[in-house]
Protein backbone atom coordinates (compact mmCIF):
# COMPACT_ATOMS: atom_id res chain seq x y z
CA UNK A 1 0.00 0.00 0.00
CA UNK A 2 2.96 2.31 0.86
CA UNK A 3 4.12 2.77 -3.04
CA UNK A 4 0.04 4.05 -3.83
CA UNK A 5 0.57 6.70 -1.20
CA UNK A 6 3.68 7.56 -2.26
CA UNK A 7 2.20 7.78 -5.96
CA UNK A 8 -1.67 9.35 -4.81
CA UNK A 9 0.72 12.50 -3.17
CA UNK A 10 2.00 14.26 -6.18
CA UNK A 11 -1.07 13.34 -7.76
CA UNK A 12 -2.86 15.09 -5.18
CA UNK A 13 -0.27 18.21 -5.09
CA UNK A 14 -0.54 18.58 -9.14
CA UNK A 15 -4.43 19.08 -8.93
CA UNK A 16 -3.62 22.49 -6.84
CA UNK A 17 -0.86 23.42 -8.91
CA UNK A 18 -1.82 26.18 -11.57
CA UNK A 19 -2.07 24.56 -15.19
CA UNK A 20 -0.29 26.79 -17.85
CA UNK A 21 -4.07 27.43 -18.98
CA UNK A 22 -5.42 28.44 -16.00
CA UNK A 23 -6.17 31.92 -14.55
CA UNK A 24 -4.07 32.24 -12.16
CA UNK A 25 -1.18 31.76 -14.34
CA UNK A 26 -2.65 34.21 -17.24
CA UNK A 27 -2.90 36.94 -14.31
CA UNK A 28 0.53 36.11 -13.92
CA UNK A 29 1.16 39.23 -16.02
CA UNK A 30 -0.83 41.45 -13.18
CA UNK A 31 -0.89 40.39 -9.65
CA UNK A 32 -3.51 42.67 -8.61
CA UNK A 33 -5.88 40.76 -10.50
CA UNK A 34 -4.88 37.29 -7.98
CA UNK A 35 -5.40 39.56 -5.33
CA UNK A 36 -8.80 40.77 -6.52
CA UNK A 37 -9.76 36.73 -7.04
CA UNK A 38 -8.83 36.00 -3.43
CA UNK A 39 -10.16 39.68 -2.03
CA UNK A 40 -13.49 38.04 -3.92
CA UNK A 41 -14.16 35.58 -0.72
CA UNK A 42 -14.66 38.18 1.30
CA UNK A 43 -18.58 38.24 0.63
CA UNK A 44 -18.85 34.16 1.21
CA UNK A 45 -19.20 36.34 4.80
CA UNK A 46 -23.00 36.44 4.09
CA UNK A 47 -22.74 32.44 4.03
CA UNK A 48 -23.37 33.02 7.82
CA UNK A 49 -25.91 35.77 7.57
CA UNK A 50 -28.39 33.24 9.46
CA UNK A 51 -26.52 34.16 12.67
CA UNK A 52 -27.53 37.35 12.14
CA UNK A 53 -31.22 36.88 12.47
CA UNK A 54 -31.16 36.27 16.24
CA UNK A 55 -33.35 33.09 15.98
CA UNK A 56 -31.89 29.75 17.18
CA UNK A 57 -30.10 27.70 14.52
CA UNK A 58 -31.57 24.03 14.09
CA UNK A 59 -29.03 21.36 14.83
CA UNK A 60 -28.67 20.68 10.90
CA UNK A 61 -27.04 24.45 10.30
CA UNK A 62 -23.39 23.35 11.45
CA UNK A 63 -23.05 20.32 10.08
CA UNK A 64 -23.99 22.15 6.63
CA UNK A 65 -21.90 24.63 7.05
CA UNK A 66 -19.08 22.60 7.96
CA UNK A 67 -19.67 20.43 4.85
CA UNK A 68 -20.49 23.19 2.58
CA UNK A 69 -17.98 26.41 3.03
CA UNK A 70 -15.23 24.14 2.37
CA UNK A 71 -16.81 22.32 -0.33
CA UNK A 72 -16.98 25.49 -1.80
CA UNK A 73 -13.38 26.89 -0.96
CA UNK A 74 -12.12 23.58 -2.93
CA UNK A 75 -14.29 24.24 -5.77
CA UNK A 76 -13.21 28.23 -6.26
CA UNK A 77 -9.52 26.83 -5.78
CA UNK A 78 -10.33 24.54 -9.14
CA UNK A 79 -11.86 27.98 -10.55
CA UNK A 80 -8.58 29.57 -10.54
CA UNK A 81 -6.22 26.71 -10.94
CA UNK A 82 -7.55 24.32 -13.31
CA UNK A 83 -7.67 25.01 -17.34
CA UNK A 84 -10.14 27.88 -17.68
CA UNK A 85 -12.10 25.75 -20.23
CA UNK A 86 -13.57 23.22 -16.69
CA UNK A 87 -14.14 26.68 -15.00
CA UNK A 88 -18.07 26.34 -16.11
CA UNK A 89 -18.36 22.89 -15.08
CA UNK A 90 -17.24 23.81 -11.22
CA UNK A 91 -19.42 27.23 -11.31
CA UNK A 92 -22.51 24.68 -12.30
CA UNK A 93 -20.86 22.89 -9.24
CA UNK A 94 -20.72 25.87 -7.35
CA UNK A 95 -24.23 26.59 -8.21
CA UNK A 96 -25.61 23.01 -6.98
CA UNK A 97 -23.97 23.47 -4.03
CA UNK A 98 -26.03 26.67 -3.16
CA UNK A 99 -29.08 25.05 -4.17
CA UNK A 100 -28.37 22.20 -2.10
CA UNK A 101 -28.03 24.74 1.16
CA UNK A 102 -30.61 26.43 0.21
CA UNK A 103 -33.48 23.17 0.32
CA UNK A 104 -31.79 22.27 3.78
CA UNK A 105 -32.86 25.25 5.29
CA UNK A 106 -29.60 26.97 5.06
CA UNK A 107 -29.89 30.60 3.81
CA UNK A 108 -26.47 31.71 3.35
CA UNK A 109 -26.61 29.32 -0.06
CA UNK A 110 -27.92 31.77 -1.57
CA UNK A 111 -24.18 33.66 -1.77
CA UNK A 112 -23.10 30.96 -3.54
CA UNK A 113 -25.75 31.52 -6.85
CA UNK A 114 -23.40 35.16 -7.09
CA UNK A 115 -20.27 33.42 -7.29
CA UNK A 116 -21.52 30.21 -9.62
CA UNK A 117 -23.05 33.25 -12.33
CA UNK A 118 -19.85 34.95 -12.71
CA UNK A 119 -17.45 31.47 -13.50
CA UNK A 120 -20.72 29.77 -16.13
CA UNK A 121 -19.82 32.39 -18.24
CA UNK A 122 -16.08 31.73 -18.72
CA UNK A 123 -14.72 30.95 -21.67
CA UNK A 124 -17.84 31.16 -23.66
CA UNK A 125 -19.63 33.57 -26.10
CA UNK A 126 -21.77 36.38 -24.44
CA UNK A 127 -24.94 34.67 -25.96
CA UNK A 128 -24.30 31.18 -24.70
CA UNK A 129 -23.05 33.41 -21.20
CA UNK A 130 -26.25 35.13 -20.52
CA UNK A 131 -28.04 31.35 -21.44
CA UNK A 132 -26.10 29.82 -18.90
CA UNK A 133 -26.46 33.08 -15.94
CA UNK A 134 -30.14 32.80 -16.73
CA UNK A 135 -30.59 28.68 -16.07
CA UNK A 136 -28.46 28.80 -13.02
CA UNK A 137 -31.16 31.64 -11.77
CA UNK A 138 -34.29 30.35 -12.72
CA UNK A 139 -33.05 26.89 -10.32
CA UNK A 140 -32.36 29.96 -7.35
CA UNK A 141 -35.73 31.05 -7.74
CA UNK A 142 -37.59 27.71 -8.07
CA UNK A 143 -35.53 26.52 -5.46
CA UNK A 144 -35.60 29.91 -3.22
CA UNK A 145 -39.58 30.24 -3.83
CA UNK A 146 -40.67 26.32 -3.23
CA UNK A 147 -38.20 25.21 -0.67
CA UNK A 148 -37.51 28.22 1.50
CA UNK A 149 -40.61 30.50 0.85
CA UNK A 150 -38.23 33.64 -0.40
CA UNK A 151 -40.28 36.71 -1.48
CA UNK A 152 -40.08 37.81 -4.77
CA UNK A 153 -38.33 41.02 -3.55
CA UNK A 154 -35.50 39.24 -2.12
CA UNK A 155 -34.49 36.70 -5.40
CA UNK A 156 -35.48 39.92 -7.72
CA UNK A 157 -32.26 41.54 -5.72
CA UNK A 158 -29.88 38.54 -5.51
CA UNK A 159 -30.56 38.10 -9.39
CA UNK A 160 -30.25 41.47 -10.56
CA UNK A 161 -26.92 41.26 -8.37
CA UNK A 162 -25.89 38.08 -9.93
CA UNK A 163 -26.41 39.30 -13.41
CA UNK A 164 -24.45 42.73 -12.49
CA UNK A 165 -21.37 40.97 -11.31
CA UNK A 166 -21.21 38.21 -14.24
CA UNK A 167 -21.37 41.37 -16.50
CA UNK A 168 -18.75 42.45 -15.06
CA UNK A 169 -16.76 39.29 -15.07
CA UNK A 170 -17.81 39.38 -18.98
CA UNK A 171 -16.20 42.90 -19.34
CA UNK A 172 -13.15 42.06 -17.84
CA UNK A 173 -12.85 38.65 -19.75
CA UNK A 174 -13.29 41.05 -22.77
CA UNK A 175 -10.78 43.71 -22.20
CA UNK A 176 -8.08 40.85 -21.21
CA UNK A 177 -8.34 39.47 -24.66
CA UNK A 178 -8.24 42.97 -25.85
CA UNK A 179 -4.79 43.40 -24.64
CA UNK A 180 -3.63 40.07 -25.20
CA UNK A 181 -4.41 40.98 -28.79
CA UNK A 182 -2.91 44.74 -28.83
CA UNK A 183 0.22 42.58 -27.22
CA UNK A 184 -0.12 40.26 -30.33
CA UNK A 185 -0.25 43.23 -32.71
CA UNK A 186 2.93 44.88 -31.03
CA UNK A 187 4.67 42.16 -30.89
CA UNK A 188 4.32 41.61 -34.57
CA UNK A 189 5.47 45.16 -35.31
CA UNK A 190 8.54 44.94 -33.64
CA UNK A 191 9.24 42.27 -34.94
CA UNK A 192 8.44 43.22 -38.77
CA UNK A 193 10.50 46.32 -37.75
CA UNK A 194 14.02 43.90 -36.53
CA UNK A 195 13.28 42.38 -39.42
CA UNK A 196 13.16 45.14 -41.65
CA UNK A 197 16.30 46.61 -39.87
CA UNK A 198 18.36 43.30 -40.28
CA UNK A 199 17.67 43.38 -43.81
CA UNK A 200 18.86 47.07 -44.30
CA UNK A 201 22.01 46.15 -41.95
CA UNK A 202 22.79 43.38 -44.36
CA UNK A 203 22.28 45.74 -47.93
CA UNK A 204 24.31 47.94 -45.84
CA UNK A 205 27.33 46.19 -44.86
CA UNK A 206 27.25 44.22 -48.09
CA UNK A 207 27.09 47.66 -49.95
CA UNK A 208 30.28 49.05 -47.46
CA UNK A 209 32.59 45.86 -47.70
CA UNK A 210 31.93 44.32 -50.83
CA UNK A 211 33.53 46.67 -53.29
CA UNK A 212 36.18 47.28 -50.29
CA UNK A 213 37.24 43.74 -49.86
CA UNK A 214 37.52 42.89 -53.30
CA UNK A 215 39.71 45.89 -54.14
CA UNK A 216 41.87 44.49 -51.50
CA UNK A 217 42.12 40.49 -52.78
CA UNK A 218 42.79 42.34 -56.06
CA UNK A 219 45.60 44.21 -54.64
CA UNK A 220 47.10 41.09 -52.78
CA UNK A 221 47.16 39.01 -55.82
CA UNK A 222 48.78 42.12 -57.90
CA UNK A 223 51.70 42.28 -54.78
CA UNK A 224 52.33 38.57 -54.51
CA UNK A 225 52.53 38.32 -58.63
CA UNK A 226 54.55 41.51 -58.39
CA UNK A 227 56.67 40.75 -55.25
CA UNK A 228 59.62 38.77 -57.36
CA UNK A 229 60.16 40.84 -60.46
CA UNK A 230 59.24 44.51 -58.76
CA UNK A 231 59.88 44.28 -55.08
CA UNK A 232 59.44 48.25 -54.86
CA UNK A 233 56.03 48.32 -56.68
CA UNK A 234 54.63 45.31 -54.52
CA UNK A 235 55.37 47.23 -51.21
CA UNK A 236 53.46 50.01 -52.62
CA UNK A 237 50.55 47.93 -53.44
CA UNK A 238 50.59 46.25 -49.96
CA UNK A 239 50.99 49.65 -48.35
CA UNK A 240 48.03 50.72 -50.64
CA UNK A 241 45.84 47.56 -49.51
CA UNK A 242 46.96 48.79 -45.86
CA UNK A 243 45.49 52.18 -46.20
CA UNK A 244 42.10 50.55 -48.05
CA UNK A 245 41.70 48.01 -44.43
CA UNK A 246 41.83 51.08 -42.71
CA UNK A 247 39.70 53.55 -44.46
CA UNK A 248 37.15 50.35 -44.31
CA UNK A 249 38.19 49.59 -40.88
CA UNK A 250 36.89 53.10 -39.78
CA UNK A 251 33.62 53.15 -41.82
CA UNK A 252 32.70 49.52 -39.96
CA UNK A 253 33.23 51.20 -36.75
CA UNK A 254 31.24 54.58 -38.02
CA UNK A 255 28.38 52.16 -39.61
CA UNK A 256 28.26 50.25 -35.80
CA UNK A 257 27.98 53.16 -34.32
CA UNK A 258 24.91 54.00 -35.80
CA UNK A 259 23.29 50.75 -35.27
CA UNK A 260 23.57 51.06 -31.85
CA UNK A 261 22.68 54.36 -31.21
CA UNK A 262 18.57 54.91 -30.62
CA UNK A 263 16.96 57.10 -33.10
CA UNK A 264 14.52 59.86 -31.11
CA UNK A 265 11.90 59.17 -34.59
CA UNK A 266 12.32 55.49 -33.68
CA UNK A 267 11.69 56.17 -29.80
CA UNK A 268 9.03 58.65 -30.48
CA UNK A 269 7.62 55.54 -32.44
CA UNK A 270 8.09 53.17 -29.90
CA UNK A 271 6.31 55.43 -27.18
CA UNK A 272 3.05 55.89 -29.00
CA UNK A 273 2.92 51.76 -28.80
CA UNK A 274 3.89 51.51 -25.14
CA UNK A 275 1.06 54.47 -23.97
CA UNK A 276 -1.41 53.40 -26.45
CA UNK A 277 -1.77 50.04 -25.03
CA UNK A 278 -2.17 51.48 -21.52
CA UNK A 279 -4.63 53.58 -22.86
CA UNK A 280 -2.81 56.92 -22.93
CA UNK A 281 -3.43 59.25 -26.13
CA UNK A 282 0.02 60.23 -26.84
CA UNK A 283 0.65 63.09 -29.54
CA UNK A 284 4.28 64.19 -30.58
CA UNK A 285 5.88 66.56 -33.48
CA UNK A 286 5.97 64.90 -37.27
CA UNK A 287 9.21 66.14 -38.31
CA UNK A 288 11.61 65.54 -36.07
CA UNK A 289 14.48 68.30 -36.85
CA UNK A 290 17.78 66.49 -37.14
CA UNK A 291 19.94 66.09 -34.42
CA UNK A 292 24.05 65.84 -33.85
CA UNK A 293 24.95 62.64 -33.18
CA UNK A 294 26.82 63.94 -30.18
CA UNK A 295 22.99 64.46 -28.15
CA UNK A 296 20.89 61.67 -29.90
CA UNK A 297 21.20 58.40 -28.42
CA UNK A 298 21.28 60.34 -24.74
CA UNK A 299 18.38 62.64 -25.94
CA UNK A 300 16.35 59.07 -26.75
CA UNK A 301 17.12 57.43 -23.79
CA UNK A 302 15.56 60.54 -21.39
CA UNK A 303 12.86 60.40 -23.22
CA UNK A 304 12.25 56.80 -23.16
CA UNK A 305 12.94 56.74 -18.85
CA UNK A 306 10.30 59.72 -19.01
CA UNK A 307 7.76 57.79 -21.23
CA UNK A 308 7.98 54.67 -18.94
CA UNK A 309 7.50 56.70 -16.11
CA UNK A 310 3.97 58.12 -17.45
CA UNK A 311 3.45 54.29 -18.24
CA UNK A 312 4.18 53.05 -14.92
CA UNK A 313 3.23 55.53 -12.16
CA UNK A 314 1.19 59.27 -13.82
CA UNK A 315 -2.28 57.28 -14.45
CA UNK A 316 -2.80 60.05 -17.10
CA UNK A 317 -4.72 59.77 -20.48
CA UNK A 318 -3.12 61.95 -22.38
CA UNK A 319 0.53 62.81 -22.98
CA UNK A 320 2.66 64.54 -25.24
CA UNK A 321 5.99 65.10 -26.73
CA UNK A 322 7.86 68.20 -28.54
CA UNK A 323 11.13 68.54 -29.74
CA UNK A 324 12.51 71.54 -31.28
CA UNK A 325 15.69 73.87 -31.91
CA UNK A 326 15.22 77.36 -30.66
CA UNK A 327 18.67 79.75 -30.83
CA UNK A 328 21.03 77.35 -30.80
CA UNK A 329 19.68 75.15 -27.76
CA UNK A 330 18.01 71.51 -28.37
CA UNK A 331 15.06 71.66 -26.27
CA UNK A 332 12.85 68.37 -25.36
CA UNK A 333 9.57 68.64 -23.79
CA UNK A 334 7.62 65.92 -22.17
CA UNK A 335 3.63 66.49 -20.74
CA UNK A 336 1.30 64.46 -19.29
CA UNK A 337 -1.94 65.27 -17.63
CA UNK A 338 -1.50 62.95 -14.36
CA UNK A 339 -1.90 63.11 -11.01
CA UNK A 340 1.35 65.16 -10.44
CA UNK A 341 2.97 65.59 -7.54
CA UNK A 342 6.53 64.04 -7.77
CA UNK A 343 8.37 64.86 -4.85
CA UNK A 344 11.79 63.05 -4.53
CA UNK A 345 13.73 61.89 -7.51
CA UNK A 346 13.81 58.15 -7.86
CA UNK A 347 16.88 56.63 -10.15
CA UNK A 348 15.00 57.28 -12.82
CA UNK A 349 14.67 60.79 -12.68
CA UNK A 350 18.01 60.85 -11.33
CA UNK A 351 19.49 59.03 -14.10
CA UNK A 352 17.95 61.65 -16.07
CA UNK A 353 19.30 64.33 -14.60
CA UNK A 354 23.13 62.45 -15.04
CA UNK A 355 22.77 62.03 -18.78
CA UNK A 356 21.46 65.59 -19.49
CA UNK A 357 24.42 66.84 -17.16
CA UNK A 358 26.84 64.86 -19.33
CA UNK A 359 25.45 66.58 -22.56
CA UNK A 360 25.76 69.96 -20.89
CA UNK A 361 22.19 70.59 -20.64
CA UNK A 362 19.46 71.29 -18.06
CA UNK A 363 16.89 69.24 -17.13
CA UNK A 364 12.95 71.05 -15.54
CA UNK A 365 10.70 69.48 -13.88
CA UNK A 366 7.09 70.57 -13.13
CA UNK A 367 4.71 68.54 -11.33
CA UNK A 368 1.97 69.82 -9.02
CA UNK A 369 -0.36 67.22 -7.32
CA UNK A 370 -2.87 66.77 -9.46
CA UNK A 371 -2.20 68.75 -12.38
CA UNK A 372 0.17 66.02 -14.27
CA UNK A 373 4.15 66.81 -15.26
CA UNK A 374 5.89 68.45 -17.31
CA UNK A 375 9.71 67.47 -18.07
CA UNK A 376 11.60 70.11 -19.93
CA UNK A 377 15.33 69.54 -21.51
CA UNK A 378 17.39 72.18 -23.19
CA UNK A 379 20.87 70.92 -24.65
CA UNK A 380 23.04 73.75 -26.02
CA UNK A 381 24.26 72.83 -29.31
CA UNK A 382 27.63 73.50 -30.93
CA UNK A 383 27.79 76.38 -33.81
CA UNK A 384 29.33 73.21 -36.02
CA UNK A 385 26.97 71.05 -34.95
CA UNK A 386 24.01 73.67 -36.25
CA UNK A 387 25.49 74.15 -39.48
CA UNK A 388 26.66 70.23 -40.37
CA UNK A 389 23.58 69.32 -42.05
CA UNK A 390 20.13 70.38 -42.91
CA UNK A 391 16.98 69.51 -41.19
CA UNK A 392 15.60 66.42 -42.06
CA UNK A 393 11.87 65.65 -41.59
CA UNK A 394 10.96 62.55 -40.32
CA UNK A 395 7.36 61.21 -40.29
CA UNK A 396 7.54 59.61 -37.14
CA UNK A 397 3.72 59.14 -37.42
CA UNK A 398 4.44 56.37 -40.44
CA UNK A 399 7.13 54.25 -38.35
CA UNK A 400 4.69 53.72 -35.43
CA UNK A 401 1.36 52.56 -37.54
């Protein structure tokens, strides 16, 4: 008998460990949302509302409670840990299990119809949702009308609260597959845009050492055929093919460096996809004036630490983003219409502050409680770095759709 134990244990642990296709792992992503499902139980309290009444308890009323409450604790565990697709089957379960307290003379059942109306619905179509809500209600109120003599007042409220709080379950089933598909959809662009961006790497680097490299196995050959009958000529040809490694040496290193560095079009682009999912409007300029090299890839990552930031912690609906050059100075605003009120600098903010220091550049902030932020960078710009080339207009609107 001692190996079955040993084999019914694990067995027994797996069927309260979370499937992959269970809720609890899909609110993974956001905890709150566990701690919503368990802050849920906290109205099984009216599962004891006959104490409240005053009037003595028959003998019956523990025993069904005992039996029941946990009954019902196992089943909501199965709720959130099984596959979401046998989440019905235990709200029907649920639902019985009410009904059941209910004919013995138990009252509290009744908080059990709520719970069993908001899991029928799961992973179903709103139609066949709504079917299923309205079944499991019509049993409360043959059940609540023939076996425990409930006025028609009292299952009119409990249903029209059951139906209110599967709604609800229904909207929030609906807006989670709303993201899960805006994550789908992002996902795709990015990687559409890597890519698009490998490709022009490879056209690139094919275009910069392809001509290069075979100008220098031409060279090699000429020195090695050259190398016994003109000595003097070969070294010049190898000194040559030197001077061509170099010069393609450098433009590597030059073509590297702007891989790396982060475009402020392509993190203007990548902002309107982060706030849009959370559901912040997010308007920035359309031609983006161009920028020295030497303030780009520092001016990009301030604004991406300040675009997280509205992401994370401004709850705002609205943000924007302007970048301009007015006499001579680089200047970066960043808006948002949040709740405000930042008071001391986190590392992000700090970090911030570091990077526009390094550029030689001063960094505002603006942010009364309740009246959102506003981050404004100036960078003073070198005469050379004004007059080494013209504006270029960037439609920063095209990379992000």
């Amino acid at each position: 008998m001692r190996p079955r134990l040993s084999s019914d244990t694990p067995m027994a642990r797996s069927w309260f460990q979370p499937t992959p296709d269970s809720l609890w792992i899909r609110f993974g992503e956001t905890p709150r949302q566990r701690v919503a499902n368990l802050f849920h139980l906290i109205w099984t309290i009216y599962f004891f509302i006959d104490l409240m009444d005053g009037d003595p308890l028959p003998p019956r009323w523990l025993a069904i409670t005992l039996l029941a409450f946990p009954t019902f604790l196992f089943l909501y565990a199965c709720v959130l840990f099984r596959p979401i697709r046998q989440a019905p089957w235990f709200g029907v379960a649920i639902a019985l299990l009410g009904l059941d307290c209910l004919y013995a003379g138990h009252g509290g059942g009744a908080c059990f119809i709520v719970y069993a109306a908001s899991f029928v619905g799961l992973n179903a179509s709103l139609r066949i949702a709504y079917l299923r809500m309205a079944l499991v209600l019509a049993a409360f109120c043959a059940t609540a009308r023939l076996a425990a003599g409930w006025p028609w007042q009292a299952m009119a409220f409990l249903s029209l609260i059951s139906v209110s709080v599967g709604t609800l379950n229904l909207f929030y089933r609906a807006n989670a597959k709303h993201n899960a598909a805006l994550k789908l959809s992002q996902d795709e662009v990015r990687r559409l845009a890597a890519t698009a961006e490998r490709e022009r790497i490879g056209r690139d680097l094919h275009d910069l050492l392809g001509h290069t490299l075979s100008l220098i196995t031409l060279k090699l050959e000429l020195s090695r055929r050259l190398i016994d009958r003109d000595p003097a000529a070969a070294r010049h040809e190898i000194e040559e093919t030197e001077r061509i490694a170099r010069h393609a040496l450098a433009e590597v290193r030059s073509a590297v460096t702007g891989i790396r560095a982060t475009g402020i079009a392509a993190e203007l682009a990548s902002a309107r996809l982060m706030l849009n999912a959370s559901l912040v409007t997010f308007d920035y300029v359309s031609d983006v004036p161009a920028l020295p090299e030497r303030v780009e890839a520092g001016l990009a990552l301030v604004l991406r630490e300040a675009v997280t930031n509205i992401h994370r912690h401004a709850q705002a609906t609205h943000a924007e983003a302007r970048v301009a050059v007015e006499k001579g100075t680089l200047a970066l605003c960043i808006s948002d219409n949040g709740r405000g009120g930042v008071g001391t600098e986190g590392n992000g903010l700090a970090g911030m502050r570091e990077r526009v220091k390094a550029l030689g550049g001063t960094l505002q902030i603006d942010s009364e409680r309740g009246k959102g932020t506003r981050l404004r960078v100036a960078v003073p710009l070198l005469a050379d770095e004004r007059d080494r080339r013209p504006p270029l207009s960037v439609d920063v609107r095209r990379l992000a759709s």
